[in-house]
Protein backbone atom coordinates (compact mmCIF):
# COMPACT_ATOMS: atom_id res chain seq x y z
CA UNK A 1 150.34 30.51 64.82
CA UNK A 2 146.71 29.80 64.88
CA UNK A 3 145.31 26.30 64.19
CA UNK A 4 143.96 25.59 60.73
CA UNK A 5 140.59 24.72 61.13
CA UNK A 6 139.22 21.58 58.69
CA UNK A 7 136.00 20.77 56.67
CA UNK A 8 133.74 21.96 59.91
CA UNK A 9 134.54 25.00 61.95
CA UNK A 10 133.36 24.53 65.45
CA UNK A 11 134.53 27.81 66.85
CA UNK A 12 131.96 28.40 70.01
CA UNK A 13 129.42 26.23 72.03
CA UNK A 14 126.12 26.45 70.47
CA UNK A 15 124.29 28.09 73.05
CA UNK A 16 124.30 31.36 71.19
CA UNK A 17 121.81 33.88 71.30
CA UNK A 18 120.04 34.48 67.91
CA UNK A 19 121.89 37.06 65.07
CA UNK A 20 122.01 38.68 61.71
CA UNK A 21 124.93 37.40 59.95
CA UNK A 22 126.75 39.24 56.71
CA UNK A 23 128.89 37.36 54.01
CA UNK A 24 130.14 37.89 51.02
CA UNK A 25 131.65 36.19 48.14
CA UNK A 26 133.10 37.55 44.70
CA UNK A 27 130.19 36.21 42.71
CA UNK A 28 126.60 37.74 42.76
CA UNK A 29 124.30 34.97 41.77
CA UNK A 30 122.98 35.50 38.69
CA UNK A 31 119.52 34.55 39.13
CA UNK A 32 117.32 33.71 41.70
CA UNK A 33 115.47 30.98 39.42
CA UNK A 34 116.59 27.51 40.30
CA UNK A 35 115.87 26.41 36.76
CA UNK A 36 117.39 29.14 34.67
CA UNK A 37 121.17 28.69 35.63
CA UNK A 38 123.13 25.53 35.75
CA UNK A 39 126.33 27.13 38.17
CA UNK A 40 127.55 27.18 41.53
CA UNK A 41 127.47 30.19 42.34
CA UNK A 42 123.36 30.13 41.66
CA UNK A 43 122.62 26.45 43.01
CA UNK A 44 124.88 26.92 46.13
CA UNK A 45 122.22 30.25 47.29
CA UNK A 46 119.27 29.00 46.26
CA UNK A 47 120.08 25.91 48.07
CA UNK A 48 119.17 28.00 50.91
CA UNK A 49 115.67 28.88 49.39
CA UNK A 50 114.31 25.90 47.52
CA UNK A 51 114.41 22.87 48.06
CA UNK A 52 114.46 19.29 46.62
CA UNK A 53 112.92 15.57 46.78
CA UNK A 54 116.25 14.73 48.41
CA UNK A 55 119.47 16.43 49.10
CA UNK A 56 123.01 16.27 50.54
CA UNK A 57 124.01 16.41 53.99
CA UNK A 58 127.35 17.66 56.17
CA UNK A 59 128.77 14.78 54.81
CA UNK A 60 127.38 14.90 51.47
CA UNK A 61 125.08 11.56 51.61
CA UNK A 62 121.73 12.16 49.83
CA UNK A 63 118.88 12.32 52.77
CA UNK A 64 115.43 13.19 52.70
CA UNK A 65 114.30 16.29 51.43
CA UNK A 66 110.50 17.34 50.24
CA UNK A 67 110.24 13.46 49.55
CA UNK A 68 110.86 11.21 52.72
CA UNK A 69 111.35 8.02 51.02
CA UNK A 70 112.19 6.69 47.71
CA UNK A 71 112.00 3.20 45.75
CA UNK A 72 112.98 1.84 42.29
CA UNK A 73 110.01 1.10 40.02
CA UNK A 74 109.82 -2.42 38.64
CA UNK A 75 113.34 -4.19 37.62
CA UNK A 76 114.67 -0.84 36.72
CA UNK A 77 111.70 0.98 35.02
CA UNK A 78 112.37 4.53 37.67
CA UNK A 79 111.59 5.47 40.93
CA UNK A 80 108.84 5.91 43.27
CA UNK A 81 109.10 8.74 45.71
CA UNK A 82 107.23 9.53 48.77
CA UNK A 83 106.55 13.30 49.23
CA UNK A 84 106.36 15.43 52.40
CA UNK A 85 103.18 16.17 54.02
CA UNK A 86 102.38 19.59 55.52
CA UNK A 87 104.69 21.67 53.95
CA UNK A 88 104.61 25.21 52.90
CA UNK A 89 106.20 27.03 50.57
CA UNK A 90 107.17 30.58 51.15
CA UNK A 91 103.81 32.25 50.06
CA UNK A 92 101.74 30.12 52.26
CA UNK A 93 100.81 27.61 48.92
CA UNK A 94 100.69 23.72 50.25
CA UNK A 95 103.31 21.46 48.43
CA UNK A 96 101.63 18.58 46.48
CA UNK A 97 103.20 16.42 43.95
CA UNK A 98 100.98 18.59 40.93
CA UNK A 99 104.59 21.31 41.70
CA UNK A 100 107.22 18.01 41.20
CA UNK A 101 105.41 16.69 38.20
CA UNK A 102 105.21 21.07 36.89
CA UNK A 103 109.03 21.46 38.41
CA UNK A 104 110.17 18.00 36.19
CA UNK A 105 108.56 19.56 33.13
CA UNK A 106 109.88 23.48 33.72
CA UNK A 107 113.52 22.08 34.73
CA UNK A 108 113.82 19.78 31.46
CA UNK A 109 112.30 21.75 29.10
CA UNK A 110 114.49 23.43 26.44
CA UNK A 111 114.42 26.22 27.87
CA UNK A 112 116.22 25.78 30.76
CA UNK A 113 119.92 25.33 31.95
CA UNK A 114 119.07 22.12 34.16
CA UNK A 115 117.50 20.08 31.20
CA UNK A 116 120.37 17.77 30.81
CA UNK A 117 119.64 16.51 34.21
CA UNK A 118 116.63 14.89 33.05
CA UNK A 119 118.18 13.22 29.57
CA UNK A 120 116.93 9.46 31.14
CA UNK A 121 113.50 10.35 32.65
CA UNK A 122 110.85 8.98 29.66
CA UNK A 123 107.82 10.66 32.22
CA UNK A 124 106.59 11.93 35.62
CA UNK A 125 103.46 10.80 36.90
CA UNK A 126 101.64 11.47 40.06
CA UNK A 127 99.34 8.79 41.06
CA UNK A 128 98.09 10.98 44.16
CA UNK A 129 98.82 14.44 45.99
CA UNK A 130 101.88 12.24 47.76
CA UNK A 131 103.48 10.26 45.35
CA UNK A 132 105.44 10.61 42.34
CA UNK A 133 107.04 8.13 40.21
CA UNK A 134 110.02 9.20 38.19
CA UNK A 135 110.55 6.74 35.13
CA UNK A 136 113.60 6.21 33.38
CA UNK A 137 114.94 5.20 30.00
CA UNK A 138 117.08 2.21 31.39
CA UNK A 139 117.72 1.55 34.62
CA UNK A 140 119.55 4.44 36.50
CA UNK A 141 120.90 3.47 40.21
CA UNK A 142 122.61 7.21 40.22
CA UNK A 143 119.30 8.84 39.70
CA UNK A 144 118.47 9.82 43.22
CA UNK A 145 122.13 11.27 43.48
CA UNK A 146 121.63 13.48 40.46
CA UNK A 147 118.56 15.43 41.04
CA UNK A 148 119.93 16.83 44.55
CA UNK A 149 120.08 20.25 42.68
CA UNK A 150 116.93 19.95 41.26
CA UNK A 151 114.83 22.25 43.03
CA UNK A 152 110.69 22.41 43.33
CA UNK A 153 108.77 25.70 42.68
CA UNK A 154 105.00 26.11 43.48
CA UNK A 155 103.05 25.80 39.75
CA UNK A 156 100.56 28.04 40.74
CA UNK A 157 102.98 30.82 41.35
CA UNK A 158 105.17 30.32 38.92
CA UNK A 159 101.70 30.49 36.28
CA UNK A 160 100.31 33.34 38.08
CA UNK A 161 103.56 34.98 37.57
CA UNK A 162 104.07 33.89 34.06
CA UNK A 163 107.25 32.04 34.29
CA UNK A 164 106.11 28.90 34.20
CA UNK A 165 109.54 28.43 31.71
CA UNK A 166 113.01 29.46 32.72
CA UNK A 167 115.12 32.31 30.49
CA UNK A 168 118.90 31.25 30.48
CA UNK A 169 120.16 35.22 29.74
CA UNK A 170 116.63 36.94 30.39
CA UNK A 171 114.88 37.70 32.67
CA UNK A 172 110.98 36.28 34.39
CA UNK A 173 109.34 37.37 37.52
CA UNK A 174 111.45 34.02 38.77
CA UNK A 175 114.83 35.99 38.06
CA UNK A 176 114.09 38.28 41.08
CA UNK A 177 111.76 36.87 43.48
CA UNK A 178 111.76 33.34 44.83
CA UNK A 179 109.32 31.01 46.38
CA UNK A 180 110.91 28.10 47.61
CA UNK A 181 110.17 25.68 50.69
CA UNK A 182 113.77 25.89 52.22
CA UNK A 183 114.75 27.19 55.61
CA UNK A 184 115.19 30.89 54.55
CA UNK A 185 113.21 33.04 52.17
CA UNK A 186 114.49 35.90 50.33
CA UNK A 187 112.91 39.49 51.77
CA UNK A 188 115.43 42.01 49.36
CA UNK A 189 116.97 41.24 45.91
CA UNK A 190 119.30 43.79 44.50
CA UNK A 191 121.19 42.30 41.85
CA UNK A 192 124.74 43.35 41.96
CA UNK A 193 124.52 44.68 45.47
CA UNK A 194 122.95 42.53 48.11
CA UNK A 195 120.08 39.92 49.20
CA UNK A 196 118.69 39.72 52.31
CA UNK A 197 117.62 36.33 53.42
CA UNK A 198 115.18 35.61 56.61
CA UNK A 199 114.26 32.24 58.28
CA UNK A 200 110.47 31.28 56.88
CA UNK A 201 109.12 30.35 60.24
CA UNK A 202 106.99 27.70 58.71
CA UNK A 203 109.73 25.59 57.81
CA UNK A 204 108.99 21.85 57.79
CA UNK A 205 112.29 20.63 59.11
CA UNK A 206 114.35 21.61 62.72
CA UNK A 207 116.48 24.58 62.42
CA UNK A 208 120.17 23.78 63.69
CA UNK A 209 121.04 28.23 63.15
CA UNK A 210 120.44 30.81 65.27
CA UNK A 211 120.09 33.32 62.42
CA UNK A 212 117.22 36.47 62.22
CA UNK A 213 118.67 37.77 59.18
CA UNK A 214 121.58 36.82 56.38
CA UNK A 215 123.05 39.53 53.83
CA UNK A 216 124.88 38.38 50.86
CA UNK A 217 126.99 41.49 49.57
CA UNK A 218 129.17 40.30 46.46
CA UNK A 219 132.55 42.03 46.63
CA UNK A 220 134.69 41.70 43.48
CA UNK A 221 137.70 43.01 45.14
CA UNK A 222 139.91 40.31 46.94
CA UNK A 223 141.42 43.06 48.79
CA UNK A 224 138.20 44.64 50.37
CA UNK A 225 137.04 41.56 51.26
CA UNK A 226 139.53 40.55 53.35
CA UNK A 227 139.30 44.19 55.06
CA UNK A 228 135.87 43.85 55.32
CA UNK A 229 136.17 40.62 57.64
CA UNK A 230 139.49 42.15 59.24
CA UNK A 231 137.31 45.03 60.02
CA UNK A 232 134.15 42.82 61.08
CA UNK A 233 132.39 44.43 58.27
CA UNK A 234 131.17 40.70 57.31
CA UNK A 235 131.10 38.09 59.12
CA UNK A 236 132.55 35.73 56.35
CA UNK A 237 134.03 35.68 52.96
CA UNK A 238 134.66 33.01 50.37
CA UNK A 239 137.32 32.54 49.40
CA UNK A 240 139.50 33.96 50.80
CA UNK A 241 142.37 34.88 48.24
CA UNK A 242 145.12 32.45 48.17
CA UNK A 243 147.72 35.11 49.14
CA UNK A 244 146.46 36.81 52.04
CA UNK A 245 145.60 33.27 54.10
CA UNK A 246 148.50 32.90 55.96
CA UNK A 247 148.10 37.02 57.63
CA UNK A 248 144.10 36.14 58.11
CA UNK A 249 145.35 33.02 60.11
CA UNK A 250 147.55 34.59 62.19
CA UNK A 251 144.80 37.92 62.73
CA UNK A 252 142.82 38.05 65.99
CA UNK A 253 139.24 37.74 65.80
CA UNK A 254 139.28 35.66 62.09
CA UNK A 255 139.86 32.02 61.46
CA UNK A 256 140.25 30.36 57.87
CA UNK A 257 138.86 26.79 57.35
CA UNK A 258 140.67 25.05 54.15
CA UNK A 259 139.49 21.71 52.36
CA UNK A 260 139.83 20.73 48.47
CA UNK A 261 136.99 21.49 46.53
CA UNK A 262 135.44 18.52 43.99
CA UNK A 263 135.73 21.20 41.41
CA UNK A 264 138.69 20.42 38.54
CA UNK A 265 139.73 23.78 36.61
CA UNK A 266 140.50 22.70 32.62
CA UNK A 267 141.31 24.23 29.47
CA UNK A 268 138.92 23.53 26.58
CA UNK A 269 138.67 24.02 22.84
CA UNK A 270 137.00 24.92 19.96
CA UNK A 271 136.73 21.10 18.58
CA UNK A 272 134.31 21.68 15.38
CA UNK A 273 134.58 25.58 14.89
CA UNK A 274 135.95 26.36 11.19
CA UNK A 275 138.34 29.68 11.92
CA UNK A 276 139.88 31.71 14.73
CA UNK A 277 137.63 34.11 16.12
CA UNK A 278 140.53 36.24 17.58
CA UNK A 279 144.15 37.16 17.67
CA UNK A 280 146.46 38.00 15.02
CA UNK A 281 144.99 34.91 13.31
CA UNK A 282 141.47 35.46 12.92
CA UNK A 283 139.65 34.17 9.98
CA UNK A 284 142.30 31.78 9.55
CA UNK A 285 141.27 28.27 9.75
CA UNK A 286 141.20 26.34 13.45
CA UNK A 287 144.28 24.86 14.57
CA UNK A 288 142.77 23.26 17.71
CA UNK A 289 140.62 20.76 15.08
CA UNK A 290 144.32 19.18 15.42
CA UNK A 291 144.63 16.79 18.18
CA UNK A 292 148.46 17.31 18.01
CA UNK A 293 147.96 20.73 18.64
CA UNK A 294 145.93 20.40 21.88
CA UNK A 295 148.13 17.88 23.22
CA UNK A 296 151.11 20.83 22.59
CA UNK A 297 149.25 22.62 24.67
CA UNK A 298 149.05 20.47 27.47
CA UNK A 299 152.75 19.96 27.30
CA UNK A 300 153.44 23.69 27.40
CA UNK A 301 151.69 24.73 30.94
CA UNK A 302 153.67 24.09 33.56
CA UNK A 303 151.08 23.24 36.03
CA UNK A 304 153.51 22.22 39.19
CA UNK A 305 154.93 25.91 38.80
CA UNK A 306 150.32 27.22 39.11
CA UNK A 307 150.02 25.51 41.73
CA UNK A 308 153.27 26.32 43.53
CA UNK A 309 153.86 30.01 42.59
CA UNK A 310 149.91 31.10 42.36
CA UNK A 311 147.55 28.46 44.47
CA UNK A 312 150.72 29.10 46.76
CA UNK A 313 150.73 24.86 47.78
CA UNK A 314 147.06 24.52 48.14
CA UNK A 315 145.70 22.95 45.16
CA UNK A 316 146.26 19.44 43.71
CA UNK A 317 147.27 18.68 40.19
CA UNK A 318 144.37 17.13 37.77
CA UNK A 319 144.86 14.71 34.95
CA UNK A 320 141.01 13.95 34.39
CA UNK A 321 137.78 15.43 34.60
CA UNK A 322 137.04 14.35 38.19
CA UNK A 323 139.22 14.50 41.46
CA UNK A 324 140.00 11.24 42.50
CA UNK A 325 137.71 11.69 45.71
CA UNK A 326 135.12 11.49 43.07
CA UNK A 327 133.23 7.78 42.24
CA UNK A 328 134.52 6.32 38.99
CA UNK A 329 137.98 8.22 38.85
CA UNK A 330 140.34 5.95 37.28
CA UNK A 331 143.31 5.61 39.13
CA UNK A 332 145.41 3.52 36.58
CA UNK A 333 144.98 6.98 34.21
CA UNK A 334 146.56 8.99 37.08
CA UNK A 335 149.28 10.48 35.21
CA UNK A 336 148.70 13.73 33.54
CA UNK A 337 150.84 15.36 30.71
CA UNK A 338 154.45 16.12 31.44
CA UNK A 339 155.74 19.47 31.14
CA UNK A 340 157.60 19.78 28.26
CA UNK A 341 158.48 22.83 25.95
CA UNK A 342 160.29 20.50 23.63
CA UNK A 343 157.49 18.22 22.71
CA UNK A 344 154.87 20.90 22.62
CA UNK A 345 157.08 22.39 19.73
CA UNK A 346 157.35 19.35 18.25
CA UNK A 347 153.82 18.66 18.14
CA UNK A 348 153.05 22.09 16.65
CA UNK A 349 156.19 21.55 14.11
CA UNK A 350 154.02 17.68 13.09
CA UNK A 351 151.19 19.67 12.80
CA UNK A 352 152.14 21.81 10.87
CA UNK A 353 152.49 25.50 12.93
CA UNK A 354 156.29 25.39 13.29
CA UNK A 355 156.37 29.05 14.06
CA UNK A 356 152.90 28.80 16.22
CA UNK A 357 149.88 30.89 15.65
CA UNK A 358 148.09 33.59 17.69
CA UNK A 359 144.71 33.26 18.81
CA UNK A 360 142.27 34.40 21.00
CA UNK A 361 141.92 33.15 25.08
CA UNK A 362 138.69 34.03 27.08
CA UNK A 363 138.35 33.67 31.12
CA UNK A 364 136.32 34.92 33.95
CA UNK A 365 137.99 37.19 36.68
CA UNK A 366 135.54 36.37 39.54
CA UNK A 367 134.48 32.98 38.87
CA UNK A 368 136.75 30.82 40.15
CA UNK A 369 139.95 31.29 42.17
CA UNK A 370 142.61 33.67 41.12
CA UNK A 371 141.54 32.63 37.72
CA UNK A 372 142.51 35.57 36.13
CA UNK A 373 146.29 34.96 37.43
CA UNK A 374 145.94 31.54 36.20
CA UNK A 375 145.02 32.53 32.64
CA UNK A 376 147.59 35.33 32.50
CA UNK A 377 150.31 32.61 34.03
CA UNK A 378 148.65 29.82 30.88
CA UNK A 379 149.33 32.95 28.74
CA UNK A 380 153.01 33.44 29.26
CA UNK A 381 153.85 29.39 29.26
CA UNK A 382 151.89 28.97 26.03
CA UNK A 383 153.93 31.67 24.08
CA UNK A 384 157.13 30.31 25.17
CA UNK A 385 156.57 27.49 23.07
CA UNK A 386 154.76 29.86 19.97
CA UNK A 387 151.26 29.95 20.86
CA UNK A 388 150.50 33.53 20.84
CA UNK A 389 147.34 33.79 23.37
CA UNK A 390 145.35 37.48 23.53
CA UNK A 391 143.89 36.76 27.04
CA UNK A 392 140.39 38.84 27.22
CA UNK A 393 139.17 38.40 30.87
CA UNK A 394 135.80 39.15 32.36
CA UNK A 395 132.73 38.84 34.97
CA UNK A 396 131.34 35.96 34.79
CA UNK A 397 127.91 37.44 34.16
CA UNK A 398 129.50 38.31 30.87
CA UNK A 399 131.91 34.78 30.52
CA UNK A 400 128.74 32.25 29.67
CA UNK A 401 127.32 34.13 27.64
CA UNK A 402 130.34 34.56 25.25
CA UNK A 403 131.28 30.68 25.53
CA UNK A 404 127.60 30.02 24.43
CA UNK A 405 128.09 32.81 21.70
CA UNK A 406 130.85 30.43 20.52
CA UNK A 407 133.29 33.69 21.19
CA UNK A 408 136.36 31.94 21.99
CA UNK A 409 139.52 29.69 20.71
CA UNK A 410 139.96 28.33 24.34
CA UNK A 411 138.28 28.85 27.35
CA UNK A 412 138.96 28.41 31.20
CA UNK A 413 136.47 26.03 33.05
CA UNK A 414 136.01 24.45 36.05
CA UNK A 415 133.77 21.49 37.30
CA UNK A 416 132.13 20.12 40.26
CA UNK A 417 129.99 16.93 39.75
CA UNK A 418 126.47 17.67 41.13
CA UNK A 419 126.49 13.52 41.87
CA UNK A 420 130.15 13.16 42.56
CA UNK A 421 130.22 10.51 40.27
CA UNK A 422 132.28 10.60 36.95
CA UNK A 423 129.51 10.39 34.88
CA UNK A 424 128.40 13.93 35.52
CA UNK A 425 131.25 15.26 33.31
CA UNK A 426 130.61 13.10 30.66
CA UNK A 427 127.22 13.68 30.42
CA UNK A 428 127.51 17.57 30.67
CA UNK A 429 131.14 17.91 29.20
CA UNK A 430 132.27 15.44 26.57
CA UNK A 431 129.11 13.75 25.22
CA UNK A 432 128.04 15.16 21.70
CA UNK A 433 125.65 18.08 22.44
CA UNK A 434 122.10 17.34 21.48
CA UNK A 435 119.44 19.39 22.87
CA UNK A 436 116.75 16.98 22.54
CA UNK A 437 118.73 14.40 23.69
CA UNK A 438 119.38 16.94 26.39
CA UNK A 439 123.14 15.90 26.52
CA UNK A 440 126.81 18.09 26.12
CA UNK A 441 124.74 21.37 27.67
CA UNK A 442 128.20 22.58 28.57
CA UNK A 443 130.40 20.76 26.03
CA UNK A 444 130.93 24.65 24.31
CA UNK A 445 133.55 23.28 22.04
CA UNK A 446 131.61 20.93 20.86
CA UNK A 447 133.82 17.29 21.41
CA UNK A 448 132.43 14.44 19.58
CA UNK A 449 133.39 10.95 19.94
CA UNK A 450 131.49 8.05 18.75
CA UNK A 451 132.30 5.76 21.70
CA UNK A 452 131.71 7.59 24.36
CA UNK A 453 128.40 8.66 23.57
CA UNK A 454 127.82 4.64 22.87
CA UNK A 455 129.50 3.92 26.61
CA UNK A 456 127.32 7.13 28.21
CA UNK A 457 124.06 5.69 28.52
CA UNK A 458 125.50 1.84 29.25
CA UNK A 459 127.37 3.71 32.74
CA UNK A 460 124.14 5.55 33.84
CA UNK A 461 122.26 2.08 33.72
CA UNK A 462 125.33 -0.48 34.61
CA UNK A 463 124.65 -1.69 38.34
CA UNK A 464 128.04 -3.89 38.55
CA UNK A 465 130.84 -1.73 39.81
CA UNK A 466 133.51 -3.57 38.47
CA UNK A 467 131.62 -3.40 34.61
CA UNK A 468 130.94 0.24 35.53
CA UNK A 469 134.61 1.41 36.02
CA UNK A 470 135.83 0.12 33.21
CA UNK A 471 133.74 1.96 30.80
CA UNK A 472 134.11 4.63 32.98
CA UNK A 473 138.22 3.68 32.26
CA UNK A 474 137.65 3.89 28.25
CA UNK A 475 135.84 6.91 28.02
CA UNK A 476 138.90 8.81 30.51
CA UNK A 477 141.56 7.37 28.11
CA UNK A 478 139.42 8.37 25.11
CA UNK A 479 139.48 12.12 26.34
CA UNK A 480 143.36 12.01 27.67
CA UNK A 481 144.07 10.65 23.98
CA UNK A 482 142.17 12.88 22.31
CA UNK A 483 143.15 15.83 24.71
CA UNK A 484 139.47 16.80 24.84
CA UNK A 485 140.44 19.07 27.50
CA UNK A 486 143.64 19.87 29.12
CA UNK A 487 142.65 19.58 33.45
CA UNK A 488 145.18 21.44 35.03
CA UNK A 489 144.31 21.14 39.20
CA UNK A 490 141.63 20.37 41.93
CA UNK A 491 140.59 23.55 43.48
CA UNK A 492 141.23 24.72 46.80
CA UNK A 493 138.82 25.73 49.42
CA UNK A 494 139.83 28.75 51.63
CA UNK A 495 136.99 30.42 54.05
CA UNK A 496 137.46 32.46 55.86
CA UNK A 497 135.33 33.00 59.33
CA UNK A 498 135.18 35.30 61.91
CA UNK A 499 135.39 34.22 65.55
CA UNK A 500 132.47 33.10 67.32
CA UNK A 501 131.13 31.15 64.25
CA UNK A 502 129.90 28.17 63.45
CA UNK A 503 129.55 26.72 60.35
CA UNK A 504 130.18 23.35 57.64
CA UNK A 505 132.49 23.63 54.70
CA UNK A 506 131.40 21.21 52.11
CA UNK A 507 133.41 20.12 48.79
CA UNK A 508 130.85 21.32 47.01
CA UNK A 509 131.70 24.75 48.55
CA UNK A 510 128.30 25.20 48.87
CA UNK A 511 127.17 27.07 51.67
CA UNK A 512 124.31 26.24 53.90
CA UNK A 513 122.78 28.79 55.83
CA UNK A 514 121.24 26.50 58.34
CA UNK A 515 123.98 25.04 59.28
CA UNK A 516 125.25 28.67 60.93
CA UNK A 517 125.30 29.46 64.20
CA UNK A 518 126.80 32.68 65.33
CA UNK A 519 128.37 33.49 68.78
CA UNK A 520 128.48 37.18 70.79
C-alpha cells in the first residue's frame, strides 16, 4: 500500500525544471473580486492574485504581507502598519497606502460581502504614502489575525473601471478581471470553464514554484475528476471524493495527502421567519421558532453512522461552532447531542408536533464534501422520527443566493474561521444581524440572543486569556442550549496529487500556488 502523505507533500527534490500545472476542484469561484464574496472557494484563488497587509504562512502564523511591520496605536486605540515599498501591482500601478485606506472603505462598505470584517475599525488614516493606521472601537489584539483575507486593489483601477464598490450577485469590471499584487496574475477568465493564471514577474517577494502557467478547470463530477488525474489530465484535484481514496492511494503515478480541515459542517434554522416556505406544510406557521423542536432535531441525526458510512472514517464529530484545534474552543462543552429517536419524539410530542410536520431542506451539491449524500442521509434520519424533509439540492452559485432570499426551513453550512479563533463564528454566525453594525452577515436564520451580542464585543477587546475563554464558554453554552445550530462534524481534507509534485496542504484548504513545485 502506498504511504499516506500528511499536511505537506514532499514528493521530489526541488530541483525541477519550470512547468504549467492543471487542477481542478468542484467549485468555480464565483468571482474574481476579493471584496464581493465572503467564501472559500473565492478567497482561497484570489489568494493567489491579491494580496494583503499580512497573511498566513505553511503553518498558518500571520507574516508580513504588503505591510512589513505592524504596531498597536496608543493603549489600545488600533494599529499602525508599515507598508511595502516598491511594489507593483499587476498593471504596472505603484502600491501606496491611498489603495489600503480606498480597499478599507470598498471592503466595509454595505455593499460588500467582507464588511463584517471591519465592524471594530472607527477609521483609516494614512499619515504618508507608507503608513497606515487602522483604529479600532476598543481594543482588538485579534485584529491583525482577522484581516488576513482582506485583500488590497489599486483605487485608480478600480475608479477607472467603475467598480470602485463590490456587487454581492452582480456583476463589475472587478467580477472578471483582477489586479492584484500577488505572485500570479490572471491572463484568461472563463467563468464556468477555466482560468489561466501566470507568474507576474514583478513580484515583490521570492518565488519558492517553478510554475509558467496554472489552469483551474472546475469539474462538478467526482467521477471525472478522479479520471482526469488517473489519466494525468490534471495534475491535481480537490478533494478527492471520500470513496475513491483508498484506489487513488494504491494507483501508480497519484498520491493523496489527508489532514482535517478547520471547517465545521452544521445545520441551521429559520429562527425569526413566521411560516414554512416549503413542504407539505407551507404557509403554516414555523415550528423551528421552538427551541424544543431544534433540539429534536439534533437528537434525530445519527452523526457517528455520517461519518462512518459516508466520510467513510475521515471526519471528526462537532459539538460547537469551532474544531477544537481552533483558539477559544471550550473543551468542558465537548459533548454534543446524543443520538436518540426517543427523545427527538418526545421533544416534538412537548412541543406540540406529535405526528411531525413536513418542511422544506435546501443544500449545495458542490460546495462542500459529499454534501449532497449528507443531506439526503439528514433526510432519511429526520423522518424516522416525523420530520418530513423535501431535500432541494443545488450549485452553490445558486445555494447563497436562496439562503439570502430567506428560501429555506433549514439549511446545510459549513465554517472555517478566517482567524482561527472562536470569535469568528460568533461574529459572522450567531450575533444579531445588523448591517450597520456590520455583524450576523451570515447568521441567515436570523439567531438573536441578548447576551451574546453583550459578550461579542467584550471577547474582541479582552486581552486576559483566562477572562477571554470564559465568555467565550457562555456564549458556546448559550448556542448548545438554545440549539442555534445543530454542528454535525469537522471536515476532512483529501488531495489528491500526482507524482512528481510538490505542494502544502493547509487547514484552511486553501491552496497556494507558490508554494508548487512540479517535477518531470
Amino acid at each position: 500500500m502506498r504511504p499516506i502523505l500528511t499536511l505537506t507533500a514532499i514528493l521530489l527534490a526541488t530541483t525541477a525544471s519550470a512547468e504549467e500545472f492543471r487542477w481542478a476542484g468542484t467549485t468555480d469561484p464565483q468571482t474574481m473580486d476579493p471584496h464581493a464574496v465572503n467564501a472559500a472557494p473565492v478567497l482561497g484563488f484570489l489568494n493567489n492574485v491579491y494580496e494583503g497587509l499580512v497573511r498566513r504562512g505553511k503553518d498558518m502564523t500571520i507574516e508580513p504581507a504588503l505591510a512589513t511591520a505592524w504596531e498597536p496605536i496608543g493603549d489600545g486605540e488600533g494599529w499602525r502598519f508599515t507598508l511595502r515599498e516598491g511594489v507593483k501591482f499587476h498593471g504596472g500601478e505603484d502600491f501606496t497606502s491611498e489603495d489600503v485606506v480606498f480597499s478599507f472603505e470598498r471592503a466595509s462598505s454595505d455593499e460588500a460581502d467582507t464588511s463584517s470584517w471591519f465592524a471594530p475599525v472607527s477609521r483609516v488614516e494614512a499619515p504618508d504614502d507608507y503608513t497606515v493606521e487602522i483604529y479600532t472601537t476598543a481594543p482588538n489584539p485579534i485584529f491583525p489575525d482577522s484581516i488576513a483575507n482582506w485583500m488590497i486593489m489599486d483605487s485608480g483601477w478600480a475608479e477607472a473601471n467603475e467598480t470602485t464598490r463590490p456587487n454581492k450577485e452582480g456583476e463589475t469590471f472587478a467580477t472578471l478581471n483582477a489586479n492584484g499584487t500577488g505572485a500570479f496574475q490572471v491572463t484568461d477568465r472563463q467563468p464556468g470553464l477555466q482560468t489561466t493564471l501566470e507568474p507576474f514577474a514583478d513580484w515583490w517577494g521570492e518565488p519558492e514554484h517553478n510554475i509558467t502557467s496554472a489552469t483551474f478547470t472546475p469539474i462538478q463530477n467526482p467521477a471525472t475528476a478522479v479520471a482526469a488525474l488517473l489519466a494525468g489530465d490534471v495534475d491535481f484535484i480537490n478533494p478527492v471524493p471520500i470513496q475513491d481514496a483508498a484506489r487513488l492511494e494504491q494507483a501508480d503515478g497519484v498520491n493523496v495527502i489527508k489532514g482535517i480541515e478547520a471547517r465545521v459542517i452544521m445545520l441551521g434554522f429559520p429562527h425569526e421567519a413566521p411560516v414554512l416556505t416549503g413542504g407539505d406544510n407551507e404557509g403554516d406557521a414555523n415550528p423551528f421558532t421552538n427551541e424544543r423542536v431544534r433540539q429534536a432535531v439534533a437528537h434525530a441525526i445519527n452523526v457517528p453512522a455520517i461519518l462512518q458510512t459516508i466520510m467513510r472514517g475521515n471526519a471528526e464529530p462537532a459539538s460547537q461552532l469551532v474544531s477544537p484545534a481552533m483558539r477559544g474552543y471550550s473543551e468542558a462543552l465537548a459533548a454534543r447531542p446524543e443520538y436518540d429517536q426517543a427523545a427527538a419524539r418526545e421533544l416534538l410530542a412537548n412541543a406540540g408536533y406529535p405526528d411531525g410536520f413536513s418542511f422544506a431542506l435546501k443544500c449545495p451539491n458542490d460546495r462542500y464534501l459529499n454534501d449532497e449524500a449528507v443531506c439526503q442521509a439528514v433526510t432519511g434520519m429526520l423522518a424516522q422520527v416525523g420530520l418530513n424533509a423535501q431535500l432541494e439540492t443545488m450549485p452553490v452559485r445558486n445555494y447563497w443566493p436562496e439562503l439570502r432570499e430567506d428560501n429555506f426551513d433549514m439549511y446545510l453550512l459549513g465554517w472555517s474561521p478566517g482567524t482561527f479563533d472562536a470569535e469568528h463564528p460568533i461574529r459572522f454566525l450567531a450575533a444579531t444581524p445588523n448591517e450597520e453594525a456590520r455583524l450576523g452577515s451570515w447568521n441567515f436564520g436570523d439567531f438573536s440572543n441578548d447576551r451574546v451580542d453583550e459578550l461579542l464585543p467584550q471577547i474582541q477587546s479582552e486581552l486576559d486569556e483566562a477572562t477571554r475563554q470564559a465568555m467565550l464558554d457562555e456564549v458556546t453554552g448559550i448556542l448548545q442550549e438554545q440549539t442555534a445550530y445543530v454542528p454535525l462534524y469537522v471536515q476532512p481534507l483529501l488531495w489528491g496529487v500526482r507524482d512528481g509534485i510538490e505542494m502544502t496542504q493547509r487547514p484552511d484548504d486553501f491552496f497556494i500556488l507558490r508554494w508548487v513545485t512540479v517535477g518531470g
